[in-house]
N, C-alpha and C. Protein backbone atom coordinates (compact mmCIF):
# COMPACT_ATOMS: atom_id res chain seq x y z
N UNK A 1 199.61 62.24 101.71
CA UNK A 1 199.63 62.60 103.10
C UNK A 1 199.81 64.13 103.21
N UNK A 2 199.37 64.59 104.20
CA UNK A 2 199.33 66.24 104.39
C UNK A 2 199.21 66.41 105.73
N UNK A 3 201.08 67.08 105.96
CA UNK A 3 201.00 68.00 106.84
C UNK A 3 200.48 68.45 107.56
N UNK A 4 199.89 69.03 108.65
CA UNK A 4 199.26 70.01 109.31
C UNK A 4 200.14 70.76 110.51
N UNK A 5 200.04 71.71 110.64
CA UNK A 5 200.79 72.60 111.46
C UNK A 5 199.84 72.55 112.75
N UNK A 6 200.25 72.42 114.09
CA UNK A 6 199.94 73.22 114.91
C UNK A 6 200.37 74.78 115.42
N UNK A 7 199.31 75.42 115.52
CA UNK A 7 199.22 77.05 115.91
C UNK A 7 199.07 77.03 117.42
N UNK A 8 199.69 77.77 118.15
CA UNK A 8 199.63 77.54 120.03
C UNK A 8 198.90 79.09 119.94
N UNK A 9 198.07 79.46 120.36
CA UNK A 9 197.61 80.95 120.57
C UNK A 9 197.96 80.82 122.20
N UNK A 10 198.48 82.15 122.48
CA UNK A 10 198.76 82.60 123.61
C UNK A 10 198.09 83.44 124.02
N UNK A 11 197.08 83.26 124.39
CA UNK A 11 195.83 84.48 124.53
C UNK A 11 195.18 84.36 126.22
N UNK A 12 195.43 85.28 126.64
CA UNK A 12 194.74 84.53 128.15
C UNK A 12 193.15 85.30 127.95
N UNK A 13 192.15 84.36 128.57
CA UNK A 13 190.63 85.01 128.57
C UNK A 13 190.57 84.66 129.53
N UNK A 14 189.45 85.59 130.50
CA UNK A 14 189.00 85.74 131.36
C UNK A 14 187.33 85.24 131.77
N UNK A 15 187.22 84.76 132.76
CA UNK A 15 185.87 84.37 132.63
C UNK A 15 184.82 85.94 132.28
N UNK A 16 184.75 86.54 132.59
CA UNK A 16 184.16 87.70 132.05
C UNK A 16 184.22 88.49 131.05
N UNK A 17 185.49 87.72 130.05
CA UNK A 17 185.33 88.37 128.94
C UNK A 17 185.14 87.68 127.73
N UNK A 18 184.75 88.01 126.61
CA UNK A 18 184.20 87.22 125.54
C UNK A 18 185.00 86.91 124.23
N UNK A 19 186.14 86.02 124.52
CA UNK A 19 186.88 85.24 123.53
C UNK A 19 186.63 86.02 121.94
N UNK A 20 185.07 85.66 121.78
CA UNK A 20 185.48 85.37 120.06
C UNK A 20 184.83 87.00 119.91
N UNK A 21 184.41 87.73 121.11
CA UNK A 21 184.44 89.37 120.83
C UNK A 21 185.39 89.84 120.87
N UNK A 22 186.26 89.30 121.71
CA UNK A 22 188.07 89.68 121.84
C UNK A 22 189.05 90.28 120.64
N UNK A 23 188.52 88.79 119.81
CA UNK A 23 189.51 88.35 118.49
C UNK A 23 188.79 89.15 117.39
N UNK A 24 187.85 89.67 117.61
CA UNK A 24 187.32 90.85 116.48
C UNK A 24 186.12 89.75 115.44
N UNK A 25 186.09 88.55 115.82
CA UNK A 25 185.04 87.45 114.90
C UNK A 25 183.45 87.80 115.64
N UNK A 26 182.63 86.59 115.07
CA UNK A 26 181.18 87.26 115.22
C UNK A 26 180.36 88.43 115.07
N UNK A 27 179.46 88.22 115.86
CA UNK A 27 178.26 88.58 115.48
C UNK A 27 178.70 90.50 116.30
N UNK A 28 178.34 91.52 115.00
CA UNK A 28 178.98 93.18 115.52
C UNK A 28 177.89 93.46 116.55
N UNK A 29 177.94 93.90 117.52
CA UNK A 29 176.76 94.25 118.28
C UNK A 29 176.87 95.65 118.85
N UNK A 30 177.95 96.43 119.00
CA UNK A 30 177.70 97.88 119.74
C UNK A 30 177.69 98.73 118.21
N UNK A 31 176.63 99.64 118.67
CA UNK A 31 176.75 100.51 117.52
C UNK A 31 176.83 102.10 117.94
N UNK A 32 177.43 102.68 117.57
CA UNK A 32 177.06 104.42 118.05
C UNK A 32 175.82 104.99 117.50
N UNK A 33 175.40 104.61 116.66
CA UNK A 33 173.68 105.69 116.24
C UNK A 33 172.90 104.53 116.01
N UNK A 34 171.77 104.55 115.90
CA UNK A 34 170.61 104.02 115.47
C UNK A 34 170.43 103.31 113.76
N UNK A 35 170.90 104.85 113.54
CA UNK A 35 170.87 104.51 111.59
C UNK A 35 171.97 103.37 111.51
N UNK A 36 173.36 103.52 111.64
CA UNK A 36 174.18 102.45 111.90
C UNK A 36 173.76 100.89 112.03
N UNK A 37 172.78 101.04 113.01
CA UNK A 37 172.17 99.41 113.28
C UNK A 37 171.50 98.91 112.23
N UNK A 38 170.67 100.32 112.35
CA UNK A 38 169.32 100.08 110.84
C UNK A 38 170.13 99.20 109.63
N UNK A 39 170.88 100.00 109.42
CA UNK A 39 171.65 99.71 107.84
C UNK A 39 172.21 98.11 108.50
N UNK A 40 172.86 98.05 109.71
CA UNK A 40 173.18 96.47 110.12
C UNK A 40 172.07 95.27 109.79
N UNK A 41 171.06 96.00 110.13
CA UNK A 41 170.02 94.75 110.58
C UNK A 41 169.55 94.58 108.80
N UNK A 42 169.26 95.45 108.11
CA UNK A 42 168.64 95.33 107.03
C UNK A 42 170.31 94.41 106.40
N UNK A 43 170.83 94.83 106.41
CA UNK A 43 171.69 93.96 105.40
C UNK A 43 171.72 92.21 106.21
N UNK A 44 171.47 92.40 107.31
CA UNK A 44 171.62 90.73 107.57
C UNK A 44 170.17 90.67 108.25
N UNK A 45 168.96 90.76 107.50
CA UNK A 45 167.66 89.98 107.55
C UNK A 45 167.46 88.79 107.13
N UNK A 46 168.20 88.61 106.06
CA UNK A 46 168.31 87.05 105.67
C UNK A 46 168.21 86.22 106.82
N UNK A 47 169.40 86.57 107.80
CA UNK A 47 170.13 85.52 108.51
C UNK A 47 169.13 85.50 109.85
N UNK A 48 168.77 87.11 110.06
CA UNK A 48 167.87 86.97 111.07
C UNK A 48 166.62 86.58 110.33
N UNK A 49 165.91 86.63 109.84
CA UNK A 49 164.61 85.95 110.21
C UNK A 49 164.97 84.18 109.09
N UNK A 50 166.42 83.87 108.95
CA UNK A 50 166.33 82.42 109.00
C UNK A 50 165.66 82.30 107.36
N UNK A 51 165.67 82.87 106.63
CA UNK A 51 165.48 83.08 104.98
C UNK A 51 166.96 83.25 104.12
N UNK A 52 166.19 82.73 102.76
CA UNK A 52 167.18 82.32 101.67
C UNK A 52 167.40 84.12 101.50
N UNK A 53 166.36 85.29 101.65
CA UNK A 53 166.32 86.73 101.33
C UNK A 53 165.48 87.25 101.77
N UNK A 54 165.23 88.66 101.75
CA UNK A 54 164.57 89.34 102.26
C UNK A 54 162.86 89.22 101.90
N UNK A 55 162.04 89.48 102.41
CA UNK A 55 160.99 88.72 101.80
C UNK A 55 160.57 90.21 101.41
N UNK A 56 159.36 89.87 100.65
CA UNK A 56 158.75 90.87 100.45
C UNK A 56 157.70 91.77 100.61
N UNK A 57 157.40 90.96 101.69
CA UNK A 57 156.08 91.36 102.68
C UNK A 57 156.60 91.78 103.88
N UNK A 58 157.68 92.13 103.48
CA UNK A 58 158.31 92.65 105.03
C UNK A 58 157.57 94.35 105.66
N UNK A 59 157.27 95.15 104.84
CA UNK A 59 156.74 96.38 104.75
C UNK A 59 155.77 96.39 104.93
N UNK A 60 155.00 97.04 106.12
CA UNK A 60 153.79 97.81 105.93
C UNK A 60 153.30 99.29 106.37
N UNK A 61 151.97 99.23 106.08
CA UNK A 61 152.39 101.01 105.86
C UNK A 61 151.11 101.38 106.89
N UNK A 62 151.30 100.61 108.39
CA UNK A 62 150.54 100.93 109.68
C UNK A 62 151.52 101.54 110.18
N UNK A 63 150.91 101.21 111.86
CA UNK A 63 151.80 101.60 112.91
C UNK A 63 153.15 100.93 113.43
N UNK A 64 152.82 99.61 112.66
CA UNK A 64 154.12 98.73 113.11
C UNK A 64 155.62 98.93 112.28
N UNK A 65 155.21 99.99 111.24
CA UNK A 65 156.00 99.72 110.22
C UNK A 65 156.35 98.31 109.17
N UNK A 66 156.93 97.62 110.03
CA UNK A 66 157.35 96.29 109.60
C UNK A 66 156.21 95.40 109.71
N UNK A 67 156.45 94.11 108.77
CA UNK A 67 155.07 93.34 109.23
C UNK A 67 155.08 92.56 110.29
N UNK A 68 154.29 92.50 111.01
CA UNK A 68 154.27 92.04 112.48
C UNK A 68 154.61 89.98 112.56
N UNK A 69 154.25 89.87 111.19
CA UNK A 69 154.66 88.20 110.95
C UNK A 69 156.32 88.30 110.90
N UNK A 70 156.99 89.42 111.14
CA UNK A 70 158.59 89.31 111.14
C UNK A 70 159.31 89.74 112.34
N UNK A 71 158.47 90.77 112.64
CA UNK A 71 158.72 91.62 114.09
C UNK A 71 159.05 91.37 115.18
N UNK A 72 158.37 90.05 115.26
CA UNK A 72 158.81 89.34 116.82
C UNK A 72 160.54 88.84 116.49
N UNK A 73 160.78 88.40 115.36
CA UNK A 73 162.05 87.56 115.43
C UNK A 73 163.04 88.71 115.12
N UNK A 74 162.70 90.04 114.55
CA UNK A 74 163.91 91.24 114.18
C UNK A 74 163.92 91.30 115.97
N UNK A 75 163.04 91.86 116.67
CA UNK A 75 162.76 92.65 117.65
C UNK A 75 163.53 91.38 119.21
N UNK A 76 163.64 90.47 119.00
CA UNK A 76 164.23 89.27 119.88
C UNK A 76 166.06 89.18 119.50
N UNK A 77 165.87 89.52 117.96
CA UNK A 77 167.80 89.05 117.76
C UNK A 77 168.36 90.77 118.22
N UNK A 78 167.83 91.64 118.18
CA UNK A 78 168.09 93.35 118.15
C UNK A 78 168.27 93.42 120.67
N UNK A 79 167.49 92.79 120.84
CA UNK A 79 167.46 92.67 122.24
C UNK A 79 168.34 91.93 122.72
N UNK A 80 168.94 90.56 122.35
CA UNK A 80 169.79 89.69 122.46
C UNK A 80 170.98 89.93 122.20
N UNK A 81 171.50 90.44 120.86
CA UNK A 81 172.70 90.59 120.10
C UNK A 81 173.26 92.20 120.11
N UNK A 82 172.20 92.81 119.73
CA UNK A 82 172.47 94.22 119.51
C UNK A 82 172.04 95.40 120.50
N UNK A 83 172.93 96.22 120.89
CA UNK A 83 173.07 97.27 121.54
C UNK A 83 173.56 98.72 120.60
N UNK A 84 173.52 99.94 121.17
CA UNK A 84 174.01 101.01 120.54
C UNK A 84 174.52 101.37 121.98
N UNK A 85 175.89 102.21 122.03
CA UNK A 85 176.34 102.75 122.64
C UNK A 85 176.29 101.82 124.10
N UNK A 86 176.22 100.61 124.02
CA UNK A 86 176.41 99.42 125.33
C UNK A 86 175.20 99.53 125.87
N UNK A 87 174.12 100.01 125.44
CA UNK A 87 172.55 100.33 125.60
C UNK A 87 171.30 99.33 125.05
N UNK A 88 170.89 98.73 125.13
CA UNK A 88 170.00 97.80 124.37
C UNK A 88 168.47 98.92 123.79
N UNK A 89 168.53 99.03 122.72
CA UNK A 89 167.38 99.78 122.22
C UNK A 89 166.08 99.66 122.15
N UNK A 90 165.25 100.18 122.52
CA UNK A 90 163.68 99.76 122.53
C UNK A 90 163.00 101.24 121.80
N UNK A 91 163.78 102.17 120.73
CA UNK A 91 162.90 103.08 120.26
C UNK A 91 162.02 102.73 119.05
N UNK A 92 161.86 103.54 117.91
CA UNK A 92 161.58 103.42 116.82
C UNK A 92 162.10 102.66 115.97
N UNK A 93 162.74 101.44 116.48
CA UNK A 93 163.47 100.70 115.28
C UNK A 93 162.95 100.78 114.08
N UNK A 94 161.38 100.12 114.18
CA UNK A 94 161.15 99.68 112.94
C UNK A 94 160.38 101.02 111.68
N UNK A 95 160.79 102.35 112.11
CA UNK A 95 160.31 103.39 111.16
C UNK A 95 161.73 103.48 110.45
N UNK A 96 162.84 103.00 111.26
CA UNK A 96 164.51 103.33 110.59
C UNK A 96 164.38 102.27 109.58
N UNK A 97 164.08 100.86 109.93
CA UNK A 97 164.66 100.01 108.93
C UNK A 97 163.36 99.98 107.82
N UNK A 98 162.09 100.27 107.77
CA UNK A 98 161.21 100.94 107.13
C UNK A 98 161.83 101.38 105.69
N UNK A 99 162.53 102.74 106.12
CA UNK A 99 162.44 103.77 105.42
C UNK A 99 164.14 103.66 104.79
N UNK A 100 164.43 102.44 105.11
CA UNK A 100 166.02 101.78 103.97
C UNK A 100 165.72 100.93 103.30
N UNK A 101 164.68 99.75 103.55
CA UNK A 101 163.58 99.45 103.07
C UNK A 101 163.22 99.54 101.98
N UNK A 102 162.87 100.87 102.10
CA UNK A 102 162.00 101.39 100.53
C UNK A 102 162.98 101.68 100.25
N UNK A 103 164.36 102.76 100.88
CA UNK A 103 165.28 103.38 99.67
C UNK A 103 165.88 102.12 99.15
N UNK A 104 165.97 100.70 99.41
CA UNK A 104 166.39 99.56 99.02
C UNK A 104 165.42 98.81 97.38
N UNK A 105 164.08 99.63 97.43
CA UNK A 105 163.08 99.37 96.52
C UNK A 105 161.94 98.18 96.97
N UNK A 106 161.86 98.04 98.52
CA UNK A 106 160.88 97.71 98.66
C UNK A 106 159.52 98.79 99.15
N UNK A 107 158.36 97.79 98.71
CA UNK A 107 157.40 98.52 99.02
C UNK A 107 156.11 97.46 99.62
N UNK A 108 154.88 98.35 100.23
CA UNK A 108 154.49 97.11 100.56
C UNK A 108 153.61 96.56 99.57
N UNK A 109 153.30 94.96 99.83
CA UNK A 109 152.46 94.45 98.75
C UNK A 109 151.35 94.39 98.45
C-alpha cells in the first residue's frame, strides 16, 4: 500500500490570466529578438512539425527558404504560440531558421 499526500495550492487565477503561463510550465512564447525564436523553433521542430527529427529536406535554397512541404505547419505553430516582444511576427522567419540550419549541418538535398 502507498501513501499519497495531498498538496492544496493556494493560487488564485483569474479568468484572464493563464494558469500554466503563471506557474512558469509550457509552451515559452514571448521572445525579445527574432534570433532568440529562431534558435527556439529550430530546437523544437521535431515537436512542431509532429516528427521523430528534423527531416532533411527541410532546406531549400529559393525564395521560401524552408521547404514549403513544412512551412505551412512552422508558420501556423509561430502565429498561434509564438510572439516576440508580445508582437506576433510575420517577417523573415524563414531566412533566420535557414541559416541555423546549415550552421546545424544541414543542407539542401
Amino acid at each position: 500500500m502507498k501513501l499519497v499526500r495531498e498538496h492544496i495550492i493556494f493560487e488564485k487565477f483569474t479568468e484572464e490570466g493563464d494558469p500554466i503561463k503563471d506557474m512558469g510550465i509550457g509552451l515559452h512564447s514571448d521572445f525579445e529578438t527574432e534570433y532568440e525564436m529562431d534558435l527556439w523553433i529550430v530546437k523544437h521542430l521535431p515537436m512542431i512539425l509532429k516528427m521523430d527529427k528534423i527531416p532533411k529536406d527541410i532546406i531549400k535554397d529559393d525564395q521560401s527558404w524552408i521547404n514549403r512541404k513544412y512551412e505551412k505547419q512552422i508558420k501556423y505553430f509561430m502565429n498561434k504560440f509564438l510572439t516576440i516582444n508580445g508582437k506576433t511576427h510575420d517577417g523573415a522567419w524563414r531566412f533566420g531558421i535557414n541559416c541555423i540550419l546549415r550552421e546545424k549541418g544541414f543542407k539542401e538535398e
